[in-house]
N, C-alpha and C. Protein backbone atom coordinates (compact mmCIF):
# COMPACT_ATOMS: atom_id res chain seq x y z
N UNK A 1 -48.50 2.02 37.32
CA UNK A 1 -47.90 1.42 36.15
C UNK A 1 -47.25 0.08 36.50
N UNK A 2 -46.69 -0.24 37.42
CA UNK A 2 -46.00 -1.61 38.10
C UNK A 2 -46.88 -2.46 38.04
N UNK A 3 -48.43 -1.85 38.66
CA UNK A 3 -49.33 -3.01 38.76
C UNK A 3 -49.88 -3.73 37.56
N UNK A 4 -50.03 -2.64 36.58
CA UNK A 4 -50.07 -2.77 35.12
C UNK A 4 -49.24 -3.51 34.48
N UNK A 5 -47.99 -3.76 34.77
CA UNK A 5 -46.86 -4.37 34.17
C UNK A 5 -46.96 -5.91 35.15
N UNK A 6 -46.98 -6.11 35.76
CA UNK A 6 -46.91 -7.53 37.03
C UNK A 6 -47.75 -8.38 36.33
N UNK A 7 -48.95 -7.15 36.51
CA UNK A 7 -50.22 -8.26 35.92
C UNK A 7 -50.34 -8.80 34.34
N UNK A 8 -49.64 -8.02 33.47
CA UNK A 8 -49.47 -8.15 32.19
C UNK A 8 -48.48 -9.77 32.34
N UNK A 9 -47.19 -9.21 33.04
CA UNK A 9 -46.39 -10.50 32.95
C UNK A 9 -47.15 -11.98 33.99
N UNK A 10 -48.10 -11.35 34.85
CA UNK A 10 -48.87 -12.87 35.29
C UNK A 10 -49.44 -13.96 34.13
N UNK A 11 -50.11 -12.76 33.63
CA UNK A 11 -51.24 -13.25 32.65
C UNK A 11 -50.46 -13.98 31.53
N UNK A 12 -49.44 -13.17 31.26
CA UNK A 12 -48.85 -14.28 30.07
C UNK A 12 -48.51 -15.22 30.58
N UNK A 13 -47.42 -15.47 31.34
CA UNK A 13 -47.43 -16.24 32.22
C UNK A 13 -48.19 -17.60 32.25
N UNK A 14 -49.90 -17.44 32.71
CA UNK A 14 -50.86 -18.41 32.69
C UNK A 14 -51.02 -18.85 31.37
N UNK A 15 -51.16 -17.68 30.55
CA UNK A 15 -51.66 -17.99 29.05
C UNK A 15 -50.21 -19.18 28.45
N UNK A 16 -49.07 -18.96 28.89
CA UNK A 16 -48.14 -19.53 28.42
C UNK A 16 -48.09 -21.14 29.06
N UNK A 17 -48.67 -21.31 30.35
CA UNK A 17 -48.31 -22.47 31.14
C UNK A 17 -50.16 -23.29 30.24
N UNK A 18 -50.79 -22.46 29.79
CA UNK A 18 -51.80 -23.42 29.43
C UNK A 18 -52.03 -23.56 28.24
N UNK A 19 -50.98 -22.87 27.53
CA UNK A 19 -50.69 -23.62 25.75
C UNK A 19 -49.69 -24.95 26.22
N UNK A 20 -49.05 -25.14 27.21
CA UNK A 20 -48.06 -25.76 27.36
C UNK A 20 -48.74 -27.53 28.05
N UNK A 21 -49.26 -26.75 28.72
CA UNK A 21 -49.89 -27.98 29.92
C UNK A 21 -51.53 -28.17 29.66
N UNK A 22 -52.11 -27.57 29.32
CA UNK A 22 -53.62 -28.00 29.74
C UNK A 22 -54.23 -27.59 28.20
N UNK A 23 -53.68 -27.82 27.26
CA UNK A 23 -53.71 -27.99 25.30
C UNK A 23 -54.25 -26.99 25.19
N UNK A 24 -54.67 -25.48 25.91
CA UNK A 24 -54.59 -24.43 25.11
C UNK A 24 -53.92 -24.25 23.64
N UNK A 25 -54.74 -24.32 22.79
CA UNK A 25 -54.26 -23.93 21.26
C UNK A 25 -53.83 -22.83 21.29
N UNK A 26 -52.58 -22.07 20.46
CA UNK A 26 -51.66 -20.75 20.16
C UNK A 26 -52.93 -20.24 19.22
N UNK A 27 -54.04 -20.56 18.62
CA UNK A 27 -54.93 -19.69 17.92
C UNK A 27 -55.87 -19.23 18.63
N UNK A 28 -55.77 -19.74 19.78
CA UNK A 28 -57.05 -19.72 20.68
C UNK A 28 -56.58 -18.54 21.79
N UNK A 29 -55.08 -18.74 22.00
CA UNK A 29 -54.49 -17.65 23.10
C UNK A 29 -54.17 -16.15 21.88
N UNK A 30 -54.33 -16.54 20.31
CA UNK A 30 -53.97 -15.23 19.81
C UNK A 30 -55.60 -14.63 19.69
N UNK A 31 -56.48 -15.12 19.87
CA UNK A 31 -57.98 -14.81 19.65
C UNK A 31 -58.24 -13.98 21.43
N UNK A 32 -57.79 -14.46 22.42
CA UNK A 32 -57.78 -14.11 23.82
C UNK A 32 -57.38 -12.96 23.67
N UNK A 33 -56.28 -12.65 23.26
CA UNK A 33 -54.94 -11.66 22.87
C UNK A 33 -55.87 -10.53 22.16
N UNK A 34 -56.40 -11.13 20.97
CA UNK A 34 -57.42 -10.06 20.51
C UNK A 34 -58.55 -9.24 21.18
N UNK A 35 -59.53 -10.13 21.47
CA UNK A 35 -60.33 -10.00 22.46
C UNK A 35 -60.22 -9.03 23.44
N UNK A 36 -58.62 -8.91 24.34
CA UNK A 36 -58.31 -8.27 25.10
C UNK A 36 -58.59 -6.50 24.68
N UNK A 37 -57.59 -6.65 22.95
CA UNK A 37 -57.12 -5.32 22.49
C UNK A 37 -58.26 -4.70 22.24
N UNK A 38 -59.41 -5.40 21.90
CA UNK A 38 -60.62 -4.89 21.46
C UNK A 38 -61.76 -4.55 22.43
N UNK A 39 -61.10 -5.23 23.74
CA UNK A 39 -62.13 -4.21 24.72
C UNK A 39 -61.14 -3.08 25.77
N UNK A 40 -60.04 -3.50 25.52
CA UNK A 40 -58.83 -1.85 25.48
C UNK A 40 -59.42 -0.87 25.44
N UNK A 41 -60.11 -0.72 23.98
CA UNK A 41 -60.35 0.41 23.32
C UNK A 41 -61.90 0.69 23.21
N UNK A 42 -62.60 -0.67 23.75
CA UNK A 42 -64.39 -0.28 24.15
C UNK A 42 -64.31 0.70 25.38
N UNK A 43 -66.08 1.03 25.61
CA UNK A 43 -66.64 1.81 26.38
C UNK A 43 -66.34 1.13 27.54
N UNK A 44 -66.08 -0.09 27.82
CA UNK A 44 -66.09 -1.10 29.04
C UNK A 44 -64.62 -1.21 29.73
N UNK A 45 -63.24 -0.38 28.90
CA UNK A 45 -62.61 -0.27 29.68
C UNK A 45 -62.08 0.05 30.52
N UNK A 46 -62.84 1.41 31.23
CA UNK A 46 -62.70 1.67 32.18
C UNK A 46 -63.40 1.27 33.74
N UNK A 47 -64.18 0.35 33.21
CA UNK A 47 -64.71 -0.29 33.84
C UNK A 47 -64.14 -1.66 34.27
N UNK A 48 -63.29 -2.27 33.49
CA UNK A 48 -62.73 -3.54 33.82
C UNK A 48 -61.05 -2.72 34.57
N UNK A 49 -61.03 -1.75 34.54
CA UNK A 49 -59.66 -1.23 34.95
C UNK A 49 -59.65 -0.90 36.45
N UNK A 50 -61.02 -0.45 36.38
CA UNK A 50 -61.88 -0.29 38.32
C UNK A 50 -61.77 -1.70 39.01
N UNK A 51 -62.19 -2.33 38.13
CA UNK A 51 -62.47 -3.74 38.48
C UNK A 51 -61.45 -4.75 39.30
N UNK A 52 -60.13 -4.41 38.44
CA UNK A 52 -59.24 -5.04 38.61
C UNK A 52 -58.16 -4.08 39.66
N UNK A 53 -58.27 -2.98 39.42
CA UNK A 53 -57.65 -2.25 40.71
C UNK A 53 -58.24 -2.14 41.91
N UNK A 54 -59.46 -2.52 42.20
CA UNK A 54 -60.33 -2.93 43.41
C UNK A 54 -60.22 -4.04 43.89
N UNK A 55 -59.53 -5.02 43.16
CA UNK A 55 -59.63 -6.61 43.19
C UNK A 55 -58.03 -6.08 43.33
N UNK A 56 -57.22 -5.91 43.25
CA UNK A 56 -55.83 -5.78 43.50
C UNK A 56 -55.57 -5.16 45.07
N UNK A 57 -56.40 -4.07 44.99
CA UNK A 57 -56.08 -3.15 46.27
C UNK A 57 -56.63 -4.03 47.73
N UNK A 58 -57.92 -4.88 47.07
CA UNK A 58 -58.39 -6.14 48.15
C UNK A 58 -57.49 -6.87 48.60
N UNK A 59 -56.88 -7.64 47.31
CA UNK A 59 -55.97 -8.82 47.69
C UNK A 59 -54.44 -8.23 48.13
N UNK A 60 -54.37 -6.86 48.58
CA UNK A 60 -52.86 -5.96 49.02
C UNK A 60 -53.36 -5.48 50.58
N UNK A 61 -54.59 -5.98 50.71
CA UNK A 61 -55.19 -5.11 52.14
C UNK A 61 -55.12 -6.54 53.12
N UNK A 62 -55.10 -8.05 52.51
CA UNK A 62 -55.05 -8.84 53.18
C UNK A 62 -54.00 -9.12 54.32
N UNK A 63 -54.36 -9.25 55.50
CA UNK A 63 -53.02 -9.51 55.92
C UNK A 63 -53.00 -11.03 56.72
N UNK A 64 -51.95 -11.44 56.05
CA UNK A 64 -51.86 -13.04 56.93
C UNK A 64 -51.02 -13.32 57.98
C-alpha cells in the first residue's frame, strides 16, 4: 500500500510540474486522470499492476 501511495503522490507530482512548466493543459491532465480510472477497472489492470511492481522491485534491487 506505501508503494501505491508514493507513486500516486509522484505522479501527481509530474502531472502538476507539467501543467505548470511544459503547458500541459488542466483538460488534458483531467482526460489522463480519466484514462487512468478507466483502465483501473479494465481486464488490463492487473497487468499494468505486475508491471509496475516489477519495475519498482527492479529499481529497489539496485544498488549504488
Amino acid at each position: 500500500m506505501a508503494l501505491s501511495i508514493s507513486l500516486v503522490v509522484l505522479l501527481l507530482i509530474i502531472v502538476f510540474m507539467l501543467v505548470n512548466k511544459a503547458g500541459l493543459k488542466a483538460g488534458h491532465a483531467i482526460i489522463c486522470v480519466l484514462l487512468g480510472f478507466y483502465l483501473a477497472s479494465s481486464s488490463v489492470a492487473p497487468t499494468i499492476d505486475d508491471l509496475t511492481t516489477n519495475v519498482a522491485d527492479m529499481i529497489g534491487d539496485v544498488n549504488l
